[in-house]
PDB file of N, CA and C in Angstrom:
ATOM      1  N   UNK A   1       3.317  30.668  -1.933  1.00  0.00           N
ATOM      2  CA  UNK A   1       4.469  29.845  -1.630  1.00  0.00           C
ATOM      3  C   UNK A   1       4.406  28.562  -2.465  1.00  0.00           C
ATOM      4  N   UNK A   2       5.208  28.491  -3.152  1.00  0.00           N
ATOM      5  CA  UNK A   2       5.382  26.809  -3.971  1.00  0.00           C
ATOM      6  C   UNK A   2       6.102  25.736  -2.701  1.00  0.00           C
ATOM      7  N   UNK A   3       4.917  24.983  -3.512  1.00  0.00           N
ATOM      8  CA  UNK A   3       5.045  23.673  -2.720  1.00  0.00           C
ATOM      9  C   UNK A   3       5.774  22.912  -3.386  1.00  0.00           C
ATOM     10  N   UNK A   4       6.872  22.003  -3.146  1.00  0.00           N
ATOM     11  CA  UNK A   4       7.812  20.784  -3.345  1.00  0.00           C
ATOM     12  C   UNK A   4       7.343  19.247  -3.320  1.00  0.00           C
ATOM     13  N   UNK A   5       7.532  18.800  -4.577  1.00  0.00           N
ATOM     14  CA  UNK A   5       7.005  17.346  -4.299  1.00  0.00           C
ATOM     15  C   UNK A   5       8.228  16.972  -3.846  1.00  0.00           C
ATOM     16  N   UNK A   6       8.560  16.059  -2.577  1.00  0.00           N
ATOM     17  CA  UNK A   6       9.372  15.238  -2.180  1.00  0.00           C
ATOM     18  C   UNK A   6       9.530  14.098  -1.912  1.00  0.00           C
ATOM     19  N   UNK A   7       8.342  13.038  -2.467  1.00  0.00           N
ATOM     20  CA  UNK A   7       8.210  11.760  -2.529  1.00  0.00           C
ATOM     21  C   UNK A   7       8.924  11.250  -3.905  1.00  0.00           C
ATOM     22  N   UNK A   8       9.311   9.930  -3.840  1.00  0.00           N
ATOM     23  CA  UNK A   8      10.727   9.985  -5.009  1.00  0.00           C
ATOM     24  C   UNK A   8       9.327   9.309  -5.755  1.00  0.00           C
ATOM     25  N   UNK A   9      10.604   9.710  -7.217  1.00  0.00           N
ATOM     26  CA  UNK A   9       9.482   8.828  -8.479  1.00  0.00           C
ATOM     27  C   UNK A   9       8.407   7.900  -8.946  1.00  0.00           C
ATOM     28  N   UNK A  10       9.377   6.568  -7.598  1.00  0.00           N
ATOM     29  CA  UNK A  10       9.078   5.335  -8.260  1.00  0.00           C
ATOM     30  C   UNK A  10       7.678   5.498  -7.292  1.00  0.00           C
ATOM     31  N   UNK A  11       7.171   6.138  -6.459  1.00  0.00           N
ATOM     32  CA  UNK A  11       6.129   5.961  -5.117  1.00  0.00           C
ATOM     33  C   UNK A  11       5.028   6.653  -6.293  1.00  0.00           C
ATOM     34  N   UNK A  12       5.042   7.339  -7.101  1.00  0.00           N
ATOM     35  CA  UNK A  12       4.378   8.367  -7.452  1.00  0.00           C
ATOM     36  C   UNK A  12       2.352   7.309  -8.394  1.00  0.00           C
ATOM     37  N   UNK A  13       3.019   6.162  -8.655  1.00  0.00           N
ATOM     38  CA  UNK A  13       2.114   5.756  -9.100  1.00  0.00           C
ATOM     39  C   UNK A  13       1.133   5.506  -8.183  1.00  0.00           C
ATOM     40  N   UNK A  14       1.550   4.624  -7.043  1.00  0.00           N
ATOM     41  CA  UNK A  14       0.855   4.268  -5.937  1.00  0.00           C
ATOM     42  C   UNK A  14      -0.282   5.205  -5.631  1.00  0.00           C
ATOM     43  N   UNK A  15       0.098   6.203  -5.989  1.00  0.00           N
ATOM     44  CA  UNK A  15      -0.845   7.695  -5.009  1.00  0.00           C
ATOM     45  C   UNK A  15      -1.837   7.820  -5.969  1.00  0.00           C
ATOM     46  N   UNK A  16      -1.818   7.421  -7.159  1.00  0.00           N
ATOM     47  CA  UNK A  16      -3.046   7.503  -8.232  1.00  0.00           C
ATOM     48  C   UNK A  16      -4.454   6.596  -7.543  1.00  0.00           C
ATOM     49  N   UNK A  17      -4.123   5.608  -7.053  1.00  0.00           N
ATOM     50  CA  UNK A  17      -4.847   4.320  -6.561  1.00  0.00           C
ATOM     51  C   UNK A  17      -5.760   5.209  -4.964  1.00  0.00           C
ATOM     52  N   UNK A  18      -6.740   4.569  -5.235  1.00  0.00           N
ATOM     53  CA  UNK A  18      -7.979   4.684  -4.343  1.00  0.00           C
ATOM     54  C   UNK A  18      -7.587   4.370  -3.057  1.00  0.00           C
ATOM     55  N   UNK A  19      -8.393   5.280  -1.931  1.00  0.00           N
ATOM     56  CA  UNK A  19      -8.133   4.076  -1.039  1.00  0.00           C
ATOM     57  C   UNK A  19      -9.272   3.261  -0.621  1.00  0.00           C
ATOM     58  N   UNK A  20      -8.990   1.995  -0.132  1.00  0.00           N
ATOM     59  CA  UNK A  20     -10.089   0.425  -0.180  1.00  0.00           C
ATOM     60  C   UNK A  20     -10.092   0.701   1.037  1.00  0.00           C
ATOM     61  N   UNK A  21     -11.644   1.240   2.011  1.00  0.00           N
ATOM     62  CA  UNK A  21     -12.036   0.717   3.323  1.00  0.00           C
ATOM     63  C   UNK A  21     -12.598  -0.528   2.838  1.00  0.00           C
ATOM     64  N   UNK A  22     -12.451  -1.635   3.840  1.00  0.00           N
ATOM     65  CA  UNK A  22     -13.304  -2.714   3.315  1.00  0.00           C
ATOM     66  C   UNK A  22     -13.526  -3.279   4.935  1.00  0.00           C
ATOM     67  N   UNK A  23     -14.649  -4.316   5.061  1.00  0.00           N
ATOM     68  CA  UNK A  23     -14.959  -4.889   6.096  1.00  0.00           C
ATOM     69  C   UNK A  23     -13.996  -5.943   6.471  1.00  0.00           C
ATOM     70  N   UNK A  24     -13.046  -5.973   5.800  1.00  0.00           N
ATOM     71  CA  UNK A  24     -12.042  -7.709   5.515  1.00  0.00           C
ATOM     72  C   UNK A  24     -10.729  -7.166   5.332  1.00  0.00           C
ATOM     73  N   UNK A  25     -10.333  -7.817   5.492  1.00  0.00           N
ATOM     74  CA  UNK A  25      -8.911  -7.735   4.948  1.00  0.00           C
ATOM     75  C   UNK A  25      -8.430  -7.695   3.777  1.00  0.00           C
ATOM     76  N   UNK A  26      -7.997  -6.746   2.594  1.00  0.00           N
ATOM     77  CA  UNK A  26      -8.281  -7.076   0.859  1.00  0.00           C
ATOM     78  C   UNK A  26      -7.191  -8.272   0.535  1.00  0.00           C
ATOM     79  N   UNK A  27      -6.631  -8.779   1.555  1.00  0.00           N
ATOM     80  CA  UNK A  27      -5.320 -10.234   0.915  1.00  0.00           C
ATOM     81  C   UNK A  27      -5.657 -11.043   1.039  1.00  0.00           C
ATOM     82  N   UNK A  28      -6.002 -11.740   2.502  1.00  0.00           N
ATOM     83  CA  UNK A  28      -6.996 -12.780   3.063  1.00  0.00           C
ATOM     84  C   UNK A  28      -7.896 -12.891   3.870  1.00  0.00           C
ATOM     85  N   UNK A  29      -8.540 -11.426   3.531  1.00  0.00           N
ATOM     86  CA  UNK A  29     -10.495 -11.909   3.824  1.00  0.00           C
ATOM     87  C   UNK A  29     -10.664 -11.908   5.313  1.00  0.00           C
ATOM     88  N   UNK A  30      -9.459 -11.730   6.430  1.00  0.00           N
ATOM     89  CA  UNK A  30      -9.846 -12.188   7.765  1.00  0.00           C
ATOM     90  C   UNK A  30     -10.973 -10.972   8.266  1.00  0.00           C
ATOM     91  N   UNK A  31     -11.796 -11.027   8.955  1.00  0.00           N
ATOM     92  CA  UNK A  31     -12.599  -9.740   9.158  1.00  0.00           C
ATOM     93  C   UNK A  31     -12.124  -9.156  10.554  1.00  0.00           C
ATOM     94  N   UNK A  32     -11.391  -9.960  11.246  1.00  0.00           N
ATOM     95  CA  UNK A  32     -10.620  -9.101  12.601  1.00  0.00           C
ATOM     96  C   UNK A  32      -9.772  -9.735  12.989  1.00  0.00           C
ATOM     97  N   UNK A  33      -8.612  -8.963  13.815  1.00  0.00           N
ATOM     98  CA  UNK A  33      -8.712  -7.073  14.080  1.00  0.00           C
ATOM     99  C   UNK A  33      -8.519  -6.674  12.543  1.00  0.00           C
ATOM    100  N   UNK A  34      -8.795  -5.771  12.350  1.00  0.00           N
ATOM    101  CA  UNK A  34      -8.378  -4.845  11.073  1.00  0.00           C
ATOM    102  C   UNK A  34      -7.824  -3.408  11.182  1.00  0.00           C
ATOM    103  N   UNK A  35      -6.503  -2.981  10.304  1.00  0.00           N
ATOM    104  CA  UNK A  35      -6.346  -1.803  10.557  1.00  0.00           C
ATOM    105  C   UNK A  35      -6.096  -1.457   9.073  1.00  0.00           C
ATOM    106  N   UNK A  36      -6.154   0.240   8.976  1.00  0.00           N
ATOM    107  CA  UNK A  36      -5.495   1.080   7.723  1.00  0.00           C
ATOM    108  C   UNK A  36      -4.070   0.926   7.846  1.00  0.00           C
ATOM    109  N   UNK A  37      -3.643   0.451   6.805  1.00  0.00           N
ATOM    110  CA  UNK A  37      -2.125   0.321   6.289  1.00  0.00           C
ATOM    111  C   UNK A  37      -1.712   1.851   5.049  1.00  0.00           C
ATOM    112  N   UNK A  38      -1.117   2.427   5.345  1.00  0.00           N
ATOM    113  CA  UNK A  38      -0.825   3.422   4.783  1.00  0.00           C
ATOM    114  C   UNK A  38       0.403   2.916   3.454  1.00  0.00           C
ATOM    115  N   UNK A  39      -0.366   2.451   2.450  1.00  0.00           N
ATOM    116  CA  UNK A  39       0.632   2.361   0.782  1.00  0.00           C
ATOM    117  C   UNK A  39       1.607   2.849   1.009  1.00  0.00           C
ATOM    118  N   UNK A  40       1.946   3.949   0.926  1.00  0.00           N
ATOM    119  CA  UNK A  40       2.609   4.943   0.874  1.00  0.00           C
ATOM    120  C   UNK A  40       3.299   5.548   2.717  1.00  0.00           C
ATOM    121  N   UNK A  41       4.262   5.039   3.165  1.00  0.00           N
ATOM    122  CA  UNK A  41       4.603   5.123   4.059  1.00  0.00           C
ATOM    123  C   UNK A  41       4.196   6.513   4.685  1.00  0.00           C
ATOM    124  N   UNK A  42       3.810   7.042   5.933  1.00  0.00           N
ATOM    125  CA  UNK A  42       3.630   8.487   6.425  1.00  0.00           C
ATOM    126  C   UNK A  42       4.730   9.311   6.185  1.00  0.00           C
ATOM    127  N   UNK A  43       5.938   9.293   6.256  1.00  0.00           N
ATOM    128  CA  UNK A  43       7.658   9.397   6.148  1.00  0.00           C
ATOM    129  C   UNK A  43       7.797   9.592   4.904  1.00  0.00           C
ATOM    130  N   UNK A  44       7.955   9.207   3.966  1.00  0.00           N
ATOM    131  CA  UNK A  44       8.145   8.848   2.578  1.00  0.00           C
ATOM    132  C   UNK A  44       8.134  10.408   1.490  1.00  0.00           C
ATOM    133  N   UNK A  45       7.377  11.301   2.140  1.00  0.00           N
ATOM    134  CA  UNK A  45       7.509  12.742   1.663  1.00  0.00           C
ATOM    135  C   UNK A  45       6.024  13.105   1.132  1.00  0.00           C
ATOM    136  N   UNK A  46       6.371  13.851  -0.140  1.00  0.00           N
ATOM    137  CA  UNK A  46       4.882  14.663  -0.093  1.00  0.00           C
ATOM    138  C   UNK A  46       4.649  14.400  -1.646  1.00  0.00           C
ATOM    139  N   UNK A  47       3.185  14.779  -1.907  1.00  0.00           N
ATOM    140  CA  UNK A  47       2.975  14.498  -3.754  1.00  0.00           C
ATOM    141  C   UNK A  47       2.418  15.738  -4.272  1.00  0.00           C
ATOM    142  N   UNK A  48       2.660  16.607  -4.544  1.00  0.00           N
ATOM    143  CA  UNK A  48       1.723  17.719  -4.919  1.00  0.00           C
ATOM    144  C   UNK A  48       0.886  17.680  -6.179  1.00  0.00           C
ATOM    145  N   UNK A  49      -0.100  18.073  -6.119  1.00  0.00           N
ATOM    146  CA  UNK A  49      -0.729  18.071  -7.888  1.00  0.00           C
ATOM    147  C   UNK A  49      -1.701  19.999  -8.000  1.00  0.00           C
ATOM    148  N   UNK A  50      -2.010  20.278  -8.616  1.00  0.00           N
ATOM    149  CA  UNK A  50      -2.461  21.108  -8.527  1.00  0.00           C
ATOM    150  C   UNK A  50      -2.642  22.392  -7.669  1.00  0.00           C
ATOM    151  N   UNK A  51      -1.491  22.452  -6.774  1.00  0.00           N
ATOM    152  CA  UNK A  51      -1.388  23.557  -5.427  1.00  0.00           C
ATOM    153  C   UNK A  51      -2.127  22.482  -4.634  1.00  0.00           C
ATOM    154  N   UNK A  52      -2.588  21.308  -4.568  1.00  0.00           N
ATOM    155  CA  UNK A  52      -3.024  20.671  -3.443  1.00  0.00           C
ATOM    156  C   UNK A  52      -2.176  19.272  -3.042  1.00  0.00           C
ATOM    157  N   UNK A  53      -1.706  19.214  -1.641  1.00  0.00           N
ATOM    158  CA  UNK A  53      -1.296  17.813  -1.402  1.00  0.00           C
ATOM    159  C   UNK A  53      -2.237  16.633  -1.685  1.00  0.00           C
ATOM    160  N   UNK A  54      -1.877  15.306  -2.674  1.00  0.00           N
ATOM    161  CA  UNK A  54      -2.159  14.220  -2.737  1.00  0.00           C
ATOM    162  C   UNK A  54      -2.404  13.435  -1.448  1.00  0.00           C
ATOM    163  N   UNK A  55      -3.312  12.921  -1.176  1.00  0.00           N
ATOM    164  CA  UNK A  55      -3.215  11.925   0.329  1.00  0.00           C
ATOM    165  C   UNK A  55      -3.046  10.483  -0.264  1.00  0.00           C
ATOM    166  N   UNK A  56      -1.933  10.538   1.180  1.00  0.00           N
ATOM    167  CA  UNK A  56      -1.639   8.963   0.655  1.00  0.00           C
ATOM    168  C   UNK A  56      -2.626   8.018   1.036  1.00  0.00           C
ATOM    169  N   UNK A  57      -3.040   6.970   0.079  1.00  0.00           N
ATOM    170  CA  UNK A  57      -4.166   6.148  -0.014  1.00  0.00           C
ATOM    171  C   UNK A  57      -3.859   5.444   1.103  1.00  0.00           C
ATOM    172  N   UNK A  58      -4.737   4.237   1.347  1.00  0.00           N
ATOM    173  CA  UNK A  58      -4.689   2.960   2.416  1.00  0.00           C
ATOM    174  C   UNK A  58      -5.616   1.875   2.519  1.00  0.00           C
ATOM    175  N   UNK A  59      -5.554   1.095   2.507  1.00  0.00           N
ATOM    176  CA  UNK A  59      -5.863  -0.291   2.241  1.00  0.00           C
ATOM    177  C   UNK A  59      -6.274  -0.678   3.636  1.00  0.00           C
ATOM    178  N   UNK A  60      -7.234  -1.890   3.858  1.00  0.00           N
ATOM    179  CA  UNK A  60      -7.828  -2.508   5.078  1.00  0.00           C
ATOM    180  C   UNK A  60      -6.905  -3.637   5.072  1.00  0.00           C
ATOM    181  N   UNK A  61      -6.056  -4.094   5.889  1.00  0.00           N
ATOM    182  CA  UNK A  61      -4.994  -5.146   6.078  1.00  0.00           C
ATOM    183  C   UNK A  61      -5.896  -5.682   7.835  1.00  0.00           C
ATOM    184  N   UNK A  62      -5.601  -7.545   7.713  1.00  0.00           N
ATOM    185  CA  UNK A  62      -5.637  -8.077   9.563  1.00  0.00           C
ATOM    186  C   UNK A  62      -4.486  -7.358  10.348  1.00  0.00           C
ATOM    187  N   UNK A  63      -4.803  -7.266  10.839  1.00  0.00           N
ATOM    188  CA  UNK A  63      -3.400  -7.846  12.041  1.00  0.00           C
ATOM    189  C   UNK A  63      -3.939  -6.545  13.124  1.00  0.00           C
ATOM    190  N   UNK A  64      -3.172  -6.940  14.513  1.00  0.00           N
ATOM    191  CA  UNK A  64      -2.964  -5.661  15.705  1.00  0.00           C
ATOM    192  C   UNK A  64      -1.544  -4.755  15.261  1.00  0.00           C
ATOM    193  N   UNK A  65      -2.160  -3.468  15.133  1.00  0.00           N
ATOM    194  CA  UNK A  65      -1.176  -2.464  15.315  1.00  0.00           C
ATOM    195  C   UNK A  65      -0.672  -2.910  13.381  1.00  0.00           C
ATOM    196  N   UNK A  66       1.010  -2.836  13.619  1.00  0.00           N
ATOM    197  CA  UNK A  66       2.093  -3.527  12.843  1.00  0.00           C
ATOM    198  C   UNK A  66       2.619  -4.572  13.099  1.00  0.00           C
ATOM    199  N   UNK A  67       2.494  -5.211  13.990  1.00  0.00           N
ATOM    200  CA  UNK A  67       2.754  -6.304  14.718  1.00  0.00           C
ATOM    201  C   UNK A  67       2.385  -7.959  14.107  1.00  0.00           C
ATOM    202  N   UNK A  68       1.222  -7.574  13.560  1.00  0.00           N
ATOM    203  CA  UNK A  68       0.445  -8.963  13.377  1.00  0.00           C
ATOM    204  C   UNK A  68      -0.318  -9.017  11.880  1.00  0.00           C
ATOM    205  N   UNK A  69      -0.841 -10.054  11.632  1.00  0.00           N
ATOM    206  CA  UNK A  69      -1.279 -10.525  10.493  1.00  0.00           C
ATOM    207  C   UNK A  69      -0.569  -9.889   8.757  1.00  0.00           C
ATOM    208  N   UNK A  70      -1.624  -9.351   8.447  1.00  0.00           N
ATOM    209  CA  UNK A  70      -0.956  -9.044   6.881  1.00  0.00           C
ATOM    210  C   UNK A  70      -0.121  -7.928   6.987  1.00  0.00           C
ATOM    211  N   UNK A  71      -1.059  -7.205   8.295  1.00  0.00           N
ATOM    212  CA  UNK A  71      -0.210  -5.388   8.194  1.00  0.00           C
ATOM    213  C   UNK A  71       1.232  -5.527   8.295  1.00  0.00           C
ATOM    214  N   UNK A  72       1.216  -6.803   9.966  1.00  0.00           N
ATOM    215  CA  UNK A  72       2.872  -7.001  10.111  1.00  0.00           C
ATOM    216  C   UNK A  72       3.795  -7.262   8.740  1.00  0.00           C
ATOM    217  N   UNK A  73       3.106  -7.970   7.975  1.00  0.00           N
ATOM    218  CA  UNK A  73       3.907  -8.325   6.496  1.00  0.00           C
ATOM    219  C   UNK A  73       4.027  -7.251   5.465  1.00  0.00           C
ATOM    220  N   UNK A  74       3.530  -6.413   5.938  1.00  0.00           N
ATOM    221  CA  UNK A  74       3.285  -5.234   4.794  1.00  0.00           C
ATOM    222  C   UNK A  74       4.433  -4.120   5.307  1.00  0.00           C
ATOM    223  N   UNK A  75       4.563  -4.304   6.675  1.00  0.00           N
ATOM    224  CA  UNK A  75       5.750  -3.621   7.382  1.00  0.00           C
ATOM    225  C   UNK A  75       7.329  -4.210   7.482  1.00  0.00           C
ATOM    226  N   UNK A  76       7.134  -5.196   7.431  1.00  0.00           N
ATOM    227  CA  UNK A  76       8.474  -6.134   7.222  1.00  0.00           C
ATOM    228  C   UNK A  76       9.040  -6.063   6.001  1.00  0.00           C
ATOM    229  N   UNK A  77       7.999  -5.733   5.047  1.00  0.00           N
ATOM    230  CA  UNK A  77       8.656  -5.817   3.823  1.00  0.00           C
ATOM    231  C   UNK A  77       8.541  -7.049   2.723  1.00  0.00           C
ATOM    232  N   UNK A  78       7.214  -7.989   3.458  1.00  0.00           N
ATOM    233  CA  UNK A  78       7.246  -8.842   2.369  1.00  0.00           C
ATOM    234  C   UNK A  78       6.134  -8.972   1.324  1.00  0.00           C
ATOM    235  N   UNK A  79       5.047  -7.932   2.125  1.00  0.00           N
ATOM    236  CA  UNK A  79       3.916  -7.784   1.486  1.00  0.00           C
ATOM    237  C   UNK A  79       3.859  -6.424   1.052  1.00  0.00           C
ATOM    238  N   UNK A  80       3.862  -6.493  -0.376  1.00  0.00           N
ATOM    239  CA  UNK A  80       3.736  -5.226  -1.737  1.00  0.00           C
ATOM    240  C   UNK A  80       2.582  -5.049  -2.084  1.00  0.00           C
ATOM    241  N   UNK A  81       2.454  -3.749  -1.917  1.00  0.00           N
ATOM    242  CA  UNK A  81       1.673  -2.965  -2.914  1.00  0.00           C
ATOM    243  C   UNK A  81       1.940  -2.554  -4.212  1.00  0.00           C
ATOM    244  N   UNK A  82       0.631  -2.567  -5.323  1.00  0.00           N
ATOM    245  CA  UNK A  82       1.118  -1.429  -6.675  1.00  0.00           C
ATOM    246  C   UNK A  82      -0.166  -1.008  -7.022  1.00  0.00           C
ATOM    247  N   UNK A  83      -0.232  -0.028  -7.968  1.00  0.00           N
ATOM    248  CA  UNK A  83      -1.370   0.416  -8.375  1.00  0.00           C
ATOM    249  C   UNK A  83      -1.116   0.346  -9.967  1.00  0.00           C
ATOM    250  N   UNK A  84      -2.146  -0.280 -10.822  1.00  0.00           N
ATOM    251  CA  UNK A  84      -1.685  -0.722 -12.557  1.00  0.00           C
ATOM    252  C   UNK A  84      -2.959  -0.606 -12.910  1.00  0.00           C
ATOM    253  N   UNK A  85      -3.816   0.411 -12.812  1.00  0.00           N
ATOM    254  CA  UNK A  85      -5.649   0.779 -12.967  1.00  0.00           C
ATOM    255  C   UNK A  85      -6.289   0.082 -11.944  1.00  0.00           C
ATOM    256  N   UNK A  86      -5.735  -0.524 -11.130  1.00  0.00           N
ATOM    257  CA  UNK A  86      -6.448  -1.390  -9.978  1.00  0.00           C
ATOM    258  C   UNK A  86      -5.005  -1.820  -8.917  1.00  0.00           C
ATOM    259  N   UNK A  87      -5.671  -2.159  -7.879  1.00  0.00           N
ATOM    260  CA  UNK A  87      -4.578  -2.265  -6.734  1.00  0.00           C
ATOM    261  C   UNK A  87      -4.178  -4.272  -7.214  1.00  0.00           C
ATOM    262  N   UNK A  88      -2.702  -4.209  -6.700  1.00  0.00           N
ATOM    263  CA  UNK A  88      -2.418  -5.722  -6.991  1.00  0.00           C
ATOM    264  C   UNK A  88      -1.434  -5.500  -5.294  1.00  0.00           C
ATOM    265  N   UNK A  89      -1.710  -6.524  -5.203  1.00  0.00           N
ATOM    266  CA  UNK A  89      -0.359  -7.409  -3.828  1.00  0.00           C
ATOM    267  C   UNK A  89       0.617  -8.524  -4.465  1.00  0.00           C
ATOM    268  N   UNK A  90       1.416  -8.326  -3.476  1.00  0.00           N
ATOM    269  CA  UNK A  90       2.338  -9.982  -3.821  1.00  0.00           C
ATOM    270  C   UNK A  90       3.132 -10.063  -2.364  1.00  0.00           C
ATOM    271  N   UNK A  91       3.056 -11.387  -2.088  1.00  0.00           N
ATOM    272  CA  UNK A  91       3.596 -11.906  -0.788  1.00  0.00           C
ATOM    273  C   UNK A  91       5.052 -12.553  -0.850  1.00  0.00           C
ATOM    274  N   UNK A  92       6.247 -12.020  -0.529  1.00  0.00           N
ATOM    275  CA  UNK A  92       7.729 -12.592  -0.084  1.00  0.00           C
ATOM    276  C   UNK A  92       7.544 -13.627   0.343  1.00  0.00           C
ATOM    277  N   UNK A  93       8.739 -14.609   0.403  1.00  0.00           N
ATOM    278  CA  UNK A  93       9.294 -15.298   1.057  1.00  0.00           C
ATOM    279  C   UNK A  93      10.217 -14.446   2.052  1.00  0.00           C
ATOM    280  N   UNK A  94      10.791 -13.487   1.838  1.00  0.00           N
ATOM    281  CA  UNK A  94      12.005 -12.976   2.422  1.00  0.00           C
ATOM    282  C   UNK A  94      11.706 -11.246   2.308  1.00  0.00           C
ATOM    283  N   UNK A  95      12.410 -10.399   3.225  1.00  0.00           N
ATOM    284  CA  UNK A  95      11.944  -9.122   3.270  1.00  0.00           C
ATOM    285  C   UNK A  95      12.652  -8.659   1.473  1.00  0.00           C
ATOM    286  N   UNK A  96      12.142  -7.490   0.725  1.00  0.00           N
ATOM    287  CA  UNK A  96      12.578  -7.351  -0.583  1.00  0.00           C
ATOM    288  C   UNK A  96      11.849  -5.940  -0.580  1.00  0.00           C
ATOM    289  N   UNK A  97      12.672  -5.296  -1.291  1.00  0.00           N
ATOM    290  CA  UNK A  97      12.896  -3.672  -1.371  1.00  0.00           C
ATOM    291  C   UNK A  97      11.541  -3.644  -2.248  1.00  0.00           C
ATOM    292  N   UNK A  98      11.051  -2.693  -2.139  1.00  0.00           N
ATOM    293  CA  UNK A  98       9.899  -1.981  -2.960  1.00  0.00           C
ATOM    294  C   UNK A  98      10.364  -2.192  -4.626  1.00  0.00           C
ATOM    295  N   UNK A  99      11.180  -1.523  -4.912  1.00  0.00           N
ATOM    296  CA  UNK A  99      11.512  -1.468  -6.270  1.00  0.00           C
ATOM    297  C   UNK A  99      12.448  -3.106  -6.832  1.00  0.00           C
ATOM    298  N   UNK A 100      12.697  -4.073  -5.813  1.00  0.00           N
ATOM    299  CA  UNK A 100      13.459  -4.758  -6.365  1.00  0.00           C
ATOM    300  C   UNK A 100      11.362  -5.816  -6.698  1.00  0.00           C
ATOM    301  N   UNK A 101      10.965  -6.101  -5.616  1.00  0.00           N
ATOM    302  CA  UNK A 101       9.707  -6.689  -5.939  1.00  0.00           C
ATOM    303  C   UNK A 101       8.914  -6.604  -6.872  1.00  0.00           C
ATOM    304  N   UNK A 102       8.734  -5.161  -7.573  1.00  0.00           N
ATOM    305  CA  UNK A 102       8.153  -4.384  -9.007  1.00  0.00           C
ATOM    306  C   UNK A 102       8.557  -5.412  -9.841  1.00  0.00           C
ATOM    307  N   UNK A 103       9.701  -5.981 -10.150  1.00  0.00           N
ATOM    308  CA  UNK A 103      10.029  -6.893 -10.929  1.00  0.00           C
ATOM    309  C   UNK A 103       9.573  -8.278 -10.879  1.00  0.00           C
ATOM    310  N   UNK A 104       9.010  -8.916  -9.998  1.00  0.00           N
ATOM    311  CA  UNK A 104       9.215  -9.847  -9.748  1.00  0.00           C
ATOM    312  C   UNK A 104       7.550 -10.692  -9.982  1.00  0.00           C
ATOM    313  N   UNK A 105       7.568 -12.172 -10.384  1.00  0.00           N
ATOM    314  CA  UNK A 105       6.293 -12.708 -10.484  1.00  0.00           C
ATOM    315  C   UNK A 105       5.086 -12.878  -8.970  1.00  0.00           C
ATOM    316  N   UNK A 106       4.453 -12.745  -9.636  1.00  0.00           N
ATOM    317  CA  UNK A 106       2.991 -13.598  -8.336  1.00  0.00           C
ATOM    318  C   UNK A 106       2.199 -12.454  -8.366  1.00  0.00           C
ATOM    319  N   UNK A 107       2.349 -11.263  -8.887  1.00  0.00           N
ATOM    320  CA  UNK A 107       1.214 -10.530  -7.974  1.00  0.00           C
ATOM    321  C   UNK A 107       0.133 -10.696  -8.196  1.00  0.00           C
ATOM    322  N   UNK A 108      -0.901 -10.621  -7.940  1.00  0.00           N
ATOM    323  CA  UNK A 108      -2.547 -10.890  -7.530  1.00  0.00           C
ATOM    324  C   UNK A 108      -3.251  -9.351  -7.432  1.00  0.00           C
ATOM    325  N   UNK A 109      -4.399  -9.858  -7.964  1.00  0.00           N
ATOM    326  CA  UNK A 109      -4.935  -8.405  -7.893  1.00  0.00           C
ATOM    327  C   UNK A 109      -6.080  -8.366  -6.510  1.00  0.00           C
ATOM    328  N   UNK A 110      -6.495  -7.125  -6.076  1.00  0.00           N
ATOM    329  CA  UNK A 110      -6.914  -6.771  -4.729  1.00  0.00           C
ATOM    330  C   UNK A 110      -8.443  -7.218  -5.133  1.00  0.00           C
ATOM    331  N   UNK A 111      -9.194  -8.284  -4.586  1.00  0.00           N
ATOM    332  CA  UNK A 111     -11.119  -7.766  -5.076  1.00  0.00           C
ATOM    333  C   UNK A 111     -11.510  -6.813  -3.727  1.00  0.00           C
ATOM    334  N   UNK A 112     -12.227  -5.863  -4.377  1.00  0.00           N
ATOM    335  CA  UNK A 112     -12.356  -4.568  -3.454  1.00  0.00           C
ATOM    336  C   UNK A 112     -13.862  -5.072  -3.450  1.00  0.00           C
ATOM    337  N   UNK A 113     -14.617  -5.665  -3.770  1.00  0.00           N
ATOM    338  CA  UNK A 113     -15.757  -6.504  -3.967  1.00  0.00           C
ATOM    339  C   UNK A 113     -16.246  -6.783  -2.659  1.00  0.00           C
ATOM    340  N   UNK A 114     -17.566  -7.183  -2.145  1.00  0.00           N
ATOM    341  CA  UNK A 114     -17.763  -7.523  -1.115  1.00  0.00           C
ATOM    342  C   UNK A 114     -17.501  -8.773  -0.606  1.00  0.00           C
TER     343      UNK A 114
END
């Protein structure tokens, strides 16, 4: 049975990128609560490569649940992900579409470092 990639284009880089367990938070370092933030939304569809599904990566973000600290910002929409041979962030002022943010200055790169 062939499998269908159904995750759109622009997501496709993201999924190249590692995923960072870390003891901290990789934006601002808080060490608790901490949760996995899923890059790549669960929803968002599928990546196929080789007859095998891609898993979507995930990053160590603060906060409770979605609710709180960086994760909440990463769910709102103001805190971006990208993957460019290494993971980078950039923090909104205001909620901003995935692809309109790609454009835009500040991003910072992730230290996956201890």
């Amino acid at each position: 049975m062939a499998r269908v990639t159904t995750l759109e284009p622009l997501l496709w880089p993201l999924m190249e990128g590692p995923s960072v367990d870390a003891g901290r938070c990789v934006v601002c370092g808080a060490a608790w609560p901490l949760n996995r933030h899923h890059v790549v939304r669960r929803g968002a569809g599928r990546l196929w490569r080789d007859g095998r599904e891609v898993p979507k990566p995930t990053l160590t973000l603060c906060g409770m649940g979605n609710a709180s600290g960086c994760h909440a910002l990463a769910h709102a929409n103001r805190l971006h992900f990208r993957w460019v041979g290494r993971w980078e962030w950039v923090l909104l002022d205001e909620p901003t579409k995935y692809h309109v943010a790609l454009s835009m200055d500040g991003w910072r790169p992730i230290d996956v470092g201890g």
